[in-house]
Protein backbone atom coordinates (compact mmCIF):
# COMPACT_ATOMS: atom_id res chain seq x y z
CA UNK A 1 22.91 29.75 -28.66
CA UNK A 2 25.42 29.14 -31.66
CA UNK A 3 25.56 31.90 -34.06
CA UNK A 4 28.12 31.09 -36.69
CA UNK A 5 31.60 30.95 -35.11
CA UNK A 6 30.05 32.88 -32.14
CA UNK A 7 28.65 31.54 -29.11
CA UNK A 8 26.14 34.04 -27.35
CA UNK A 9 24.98 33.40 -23.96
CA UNK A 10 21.62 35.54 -22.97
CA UNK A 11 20.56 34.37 -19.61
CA UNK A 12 18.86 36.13 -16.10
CA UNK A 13 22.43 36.04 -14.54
CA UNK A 14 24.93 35.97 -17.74
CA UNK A 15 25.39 37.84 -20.68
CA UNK A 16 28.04 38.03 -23.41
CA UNK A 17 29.65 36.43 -26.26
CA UNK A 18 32.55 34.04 -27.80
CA UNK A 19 34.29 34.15 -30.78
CA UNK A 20 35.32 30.39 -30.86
CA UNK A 21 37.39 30.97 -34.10
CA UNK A 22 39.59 34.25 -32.38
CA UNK A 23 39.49 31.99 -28.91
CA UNK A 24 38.01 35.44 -26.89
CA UNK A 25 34.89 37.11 -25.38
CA UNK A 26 33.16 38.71 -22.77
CA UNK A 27 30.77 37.78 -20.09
CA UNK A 28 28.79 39.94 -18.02
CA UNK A 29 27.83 37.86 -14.66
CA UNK A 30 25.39 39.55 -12.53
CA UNK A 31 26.80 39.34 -8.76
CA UNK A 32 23.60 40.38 -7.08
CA UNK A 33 22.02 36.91 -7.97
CA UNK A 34 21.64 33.88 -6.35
CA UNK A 35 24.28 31.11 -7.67
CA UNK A 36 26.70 33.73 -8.82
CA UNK A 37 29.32 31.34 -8.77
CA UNK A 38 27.48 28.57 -10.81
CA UNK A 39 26.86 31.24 -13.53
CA UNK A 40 30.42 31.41 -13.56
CA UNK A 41 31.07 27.97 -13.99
CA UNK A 42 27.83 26.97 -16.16
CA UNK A 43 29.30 30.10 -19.31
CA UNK A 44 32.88 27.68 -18.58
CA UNK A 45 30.70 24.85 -19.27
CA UNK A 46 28.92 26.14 -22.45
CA UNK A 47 31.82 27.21 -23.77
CA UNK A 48 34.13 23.65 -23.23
CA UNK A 49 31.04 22.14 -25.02
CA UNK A 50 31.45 24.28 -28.06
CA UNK A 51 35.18 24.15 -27.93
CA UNK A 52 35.30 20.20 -27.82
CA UNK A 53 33.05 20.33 -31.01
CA UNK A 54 35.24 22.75 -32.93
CA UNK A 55 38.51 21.19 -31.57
CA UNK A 56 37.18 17.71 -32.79
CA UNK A 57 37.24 15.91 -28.94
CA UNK A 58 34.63 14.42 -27.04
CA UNK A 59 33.61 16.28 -23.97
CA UNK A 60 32.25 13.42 -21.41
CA UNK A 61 30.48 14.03 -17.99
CA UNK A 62 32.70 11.79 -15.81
CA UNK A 63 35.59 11.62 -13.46
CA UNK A 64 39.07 10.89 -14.17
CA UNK A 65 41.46 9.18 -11.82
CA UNK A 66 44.70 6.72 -11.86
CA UNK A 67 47.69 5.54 -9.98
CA UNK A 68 49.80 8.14 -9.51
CA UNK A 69 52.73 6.33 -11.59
CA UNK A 70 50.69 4.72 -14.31
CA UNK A 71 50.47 6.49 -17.29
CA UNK A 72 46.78 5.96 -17.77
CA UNK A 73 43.83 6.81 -15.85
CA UNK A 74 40.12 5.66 -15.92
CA UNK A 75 37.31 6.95 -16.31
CA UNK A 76 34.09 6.89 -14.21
CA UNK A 77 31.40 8.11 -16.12
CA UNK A 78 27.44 9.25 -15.49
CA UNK A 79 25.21 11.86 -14.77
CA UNK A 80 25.18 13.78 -11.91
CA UNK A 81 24.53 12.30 -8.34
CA UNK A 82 25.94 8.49 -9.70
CA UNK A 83 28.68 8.86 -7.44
CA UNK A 84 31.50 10.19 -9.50
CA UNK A 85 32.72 12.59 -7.00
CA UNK A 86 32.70 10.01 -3.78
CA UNK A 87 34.55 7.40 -5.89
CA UNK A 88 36.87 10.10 -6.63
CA UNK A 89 37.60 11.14 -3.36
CA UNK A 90 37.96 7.57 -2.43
CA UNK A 91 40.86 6.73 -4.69
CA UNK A 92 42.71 9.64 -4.01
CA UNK A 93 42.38 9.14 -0.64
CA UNK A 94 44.25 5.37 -1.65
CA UNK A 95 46.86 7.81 -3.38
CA UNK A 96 45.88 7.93 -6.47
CA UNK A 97 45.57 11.18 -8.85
CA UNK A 98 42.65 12.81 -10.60
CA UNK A 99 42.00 15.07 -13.75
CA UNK A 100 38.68 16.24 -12.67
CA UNK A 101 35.68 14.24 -11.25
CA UNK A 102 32.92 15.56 -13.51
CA UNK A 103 34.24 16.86 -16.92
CA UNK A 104 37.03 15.61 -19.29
CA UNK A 105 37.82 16.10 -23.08
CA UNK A 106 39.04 13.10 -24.98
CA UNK A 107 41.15 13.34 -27.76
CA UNK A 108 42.93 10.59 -29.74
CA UNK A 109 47.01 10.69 -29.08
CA UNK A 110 49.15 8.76 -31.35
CA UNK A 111 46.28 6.67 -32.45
CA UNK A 112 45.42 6.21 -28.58
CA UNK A 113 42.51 7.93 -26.68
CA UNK A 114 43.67 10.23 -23.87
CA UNK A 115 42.49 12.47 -20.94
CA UNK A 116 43.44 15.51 -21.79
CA UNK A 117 44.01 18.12 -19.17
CA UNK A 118 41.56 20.13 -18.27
CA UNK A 119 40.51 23.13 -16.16
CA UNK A 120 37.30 21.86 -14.06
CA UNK A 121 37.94 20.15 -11.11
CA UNK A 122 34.27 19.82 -10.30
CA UNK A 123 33.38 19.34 -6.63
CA UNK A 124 35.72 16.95 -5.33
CA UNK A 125 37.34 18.36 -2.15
CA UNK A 126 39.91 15.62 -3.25
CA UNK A 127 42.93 17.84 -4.92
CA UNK A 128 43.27 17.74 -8.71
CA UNK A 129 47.21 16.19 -8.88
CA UNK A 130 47.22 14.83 -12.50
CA UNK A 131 47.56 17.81 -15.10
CA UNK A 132 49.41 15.75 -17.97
CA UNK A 133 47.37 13.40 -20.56
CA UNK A 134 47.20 10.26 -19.78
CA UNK A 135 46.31 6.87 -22.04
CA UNK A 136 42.82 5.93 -20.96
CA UNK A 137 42.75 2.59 -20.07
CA UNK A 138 38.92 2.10 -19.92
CA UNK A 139 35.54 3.70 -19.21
CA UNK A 140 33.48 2.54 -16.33
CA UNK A 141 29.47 4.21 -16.84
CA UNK A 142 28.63 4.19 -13.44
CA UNK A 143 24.99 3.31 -11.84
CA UNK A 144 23.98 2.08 -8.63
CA UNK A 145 23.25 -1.05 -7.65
CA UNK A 146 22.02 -3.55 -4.85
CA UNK A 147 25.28 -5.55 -5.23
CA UNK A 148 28.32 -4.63 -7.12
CA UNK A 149 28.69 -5.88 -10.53
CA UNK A 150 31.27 -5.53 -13.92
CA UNK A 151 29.68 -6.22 -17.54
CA UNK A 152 32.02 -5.64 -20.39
CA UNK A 153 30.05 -3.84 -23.78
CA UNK A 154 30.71 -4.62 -26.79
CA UNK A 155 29.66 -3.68 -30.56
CA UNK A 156 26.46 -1.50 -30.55
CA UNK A 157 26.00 -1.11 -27.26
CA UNK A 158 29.09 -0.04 -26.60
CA UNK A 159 29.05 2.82 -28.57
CA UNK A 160 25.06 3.91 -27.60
CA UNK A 161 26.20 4.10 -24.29
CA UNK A 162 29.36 5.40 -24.47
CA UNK A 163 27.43 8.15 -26.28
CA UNK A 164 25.11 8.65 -23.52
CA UNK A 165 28.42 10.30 -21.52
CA UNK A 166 28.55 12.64 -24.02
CA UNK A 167 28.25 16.13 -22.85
CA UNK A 168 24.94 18.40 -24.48
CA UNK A 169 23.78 21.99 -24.31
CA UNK A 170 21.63 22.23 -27.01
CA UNK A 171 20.59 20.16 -29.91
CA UNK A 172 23.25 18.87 -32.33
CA UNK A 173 23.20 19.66 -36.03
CA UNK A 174 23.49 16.61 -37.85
CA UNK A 175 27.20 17.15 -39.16
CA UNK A 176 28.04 17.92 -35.20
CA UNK A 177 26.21 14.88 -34.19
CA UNK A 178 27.74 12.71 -36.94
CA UNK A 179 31.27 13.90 -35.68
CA UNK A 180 30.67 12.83 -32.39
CA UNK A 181 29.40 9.33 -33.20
CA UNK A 182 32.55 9.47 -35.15
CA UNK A 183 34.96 10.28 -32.43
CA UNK A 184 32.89 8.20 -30.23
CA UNK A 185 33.54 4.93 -32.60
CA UNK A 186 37.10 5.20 -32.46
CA UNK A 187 37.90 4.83 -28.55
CA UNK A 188 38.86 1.46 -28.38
CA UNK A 189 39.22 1.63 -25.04
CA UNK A 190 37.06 -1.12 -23.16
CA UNK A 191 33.94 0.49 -21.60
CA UNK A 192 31.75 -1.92 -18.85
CA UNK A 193 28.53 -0.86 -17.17
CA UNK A 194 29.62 -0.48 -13.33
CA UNK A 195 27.66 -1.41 -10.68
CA UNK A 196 28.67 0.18 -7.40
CA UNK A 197 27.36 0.07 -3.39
CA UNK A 198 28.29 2.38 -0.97
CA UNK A 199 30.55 0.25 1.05
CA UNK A 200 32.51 -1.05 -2.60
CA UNK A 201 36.08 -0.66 -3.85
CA UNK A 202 36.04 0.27 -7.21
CA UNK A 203 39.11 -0.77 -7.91
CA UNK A 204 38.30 -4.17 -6.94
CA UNK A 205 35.24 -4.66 -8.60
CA UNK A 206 36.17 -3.25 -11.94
CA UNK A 207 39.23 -5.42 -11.84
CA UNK A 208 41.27 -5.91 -15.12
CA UNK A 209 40.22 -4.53 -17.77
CA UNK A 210 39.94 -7.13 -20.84
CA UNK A 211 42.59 -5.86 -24.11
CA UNK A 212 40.70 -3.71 -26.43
């Protein structure tokens, strides 16, 4: 829950508390639990959320990967079990570099969105290469499909689902959710719906991007 400035985190396994202003806490994670580890990483998780919203960035539940000597990367994004982390491992297994394959903040860079770095990997056993920001060049919103498909959003819908990749652990207050429709309106990057099989190259079928 979100007292104030302070984040405190009262769960079975976890206990403690954030001062997101002073950027320090304490967690108490119960090791005689099952999913030790995930308490671990789900506090992480709480607290990125609440950090993106006081650091004015989108925090979006997808994977980030690109060429290894682009500049950009793009972004793959949907809930869990889409297939973010097997596309993932796919391209880098072409050679290509990812952020992370499940979280990544977005900030705006010179008027530009960007990946910025970030420290979840997720569960990739691909390594995580890319640790610099990078231009994104578009968002794909992943779903699976019977035959592989590419439709580029525009307007409204663009933005309502681009917001649907928006990372949530709790309700937003209105100012909160009015600053992420914000942020959310300025990424002019393209964004497509994705349709992907199991046997399809990404790459191929999200092909060129159209300019934003």
């Amino acid at each position: 829950r979100r007292e104030g400035q302070t984040v405190a985190v009262d769960w079975p396994a976890a206990r403690g508390r954030f001062d997101l202003a002073a950027r320090e806490g304490e967690f108490h994670i119960r090791s005689d639990v099952r999913g030790f580890g995930l308490a671990i990483e789900d506090v992480l998780r709480v607290l990125a959320f609440e950090l993106s919203l006081v650091d004015d960035v989108l925090l979006l539940h997808a994977a980030a990967v690109g060429p290894v000597d682009a500049p950009w990367v793009d972004l793959f994004a949907g809930r869990s079990g889409v297939g973010k982390t097997t596309l993932t491992e796919r391209l880098v297994a072409t050679g290509e570099e990812a952020v992370s394959d499940d979280l990544v903040f977005v900030g705006m860079r010179n008027g530009r969105p960007a990946a910025l770095r970030t420290p979840f990997k997720g569960s990739t056993n691909a390594p995580r290469e890319r640790r610099r920001e990078s231009e994104i060049r578009a968002i794909a919103l992943l779903r699976k499909a019977g035959a592989p498909s590419c439709r580029w959003l525009e307007g409204a819908e663009k933005l309502s689902r681009l917001l649907t990749a928006v990372v949530r652990y709790r309700p937003l207050t209105v100012s909160e959710g009015a600053d992420v429709a914000r942020l959310a309106a300025a990424i002019s990057s393209p964004v497509c719906e994705l349709g992907l099989t199991l046997d399809a190259d990404p790459r191929r079928v999200l092909g060129t991007p159209p300019p934003p």
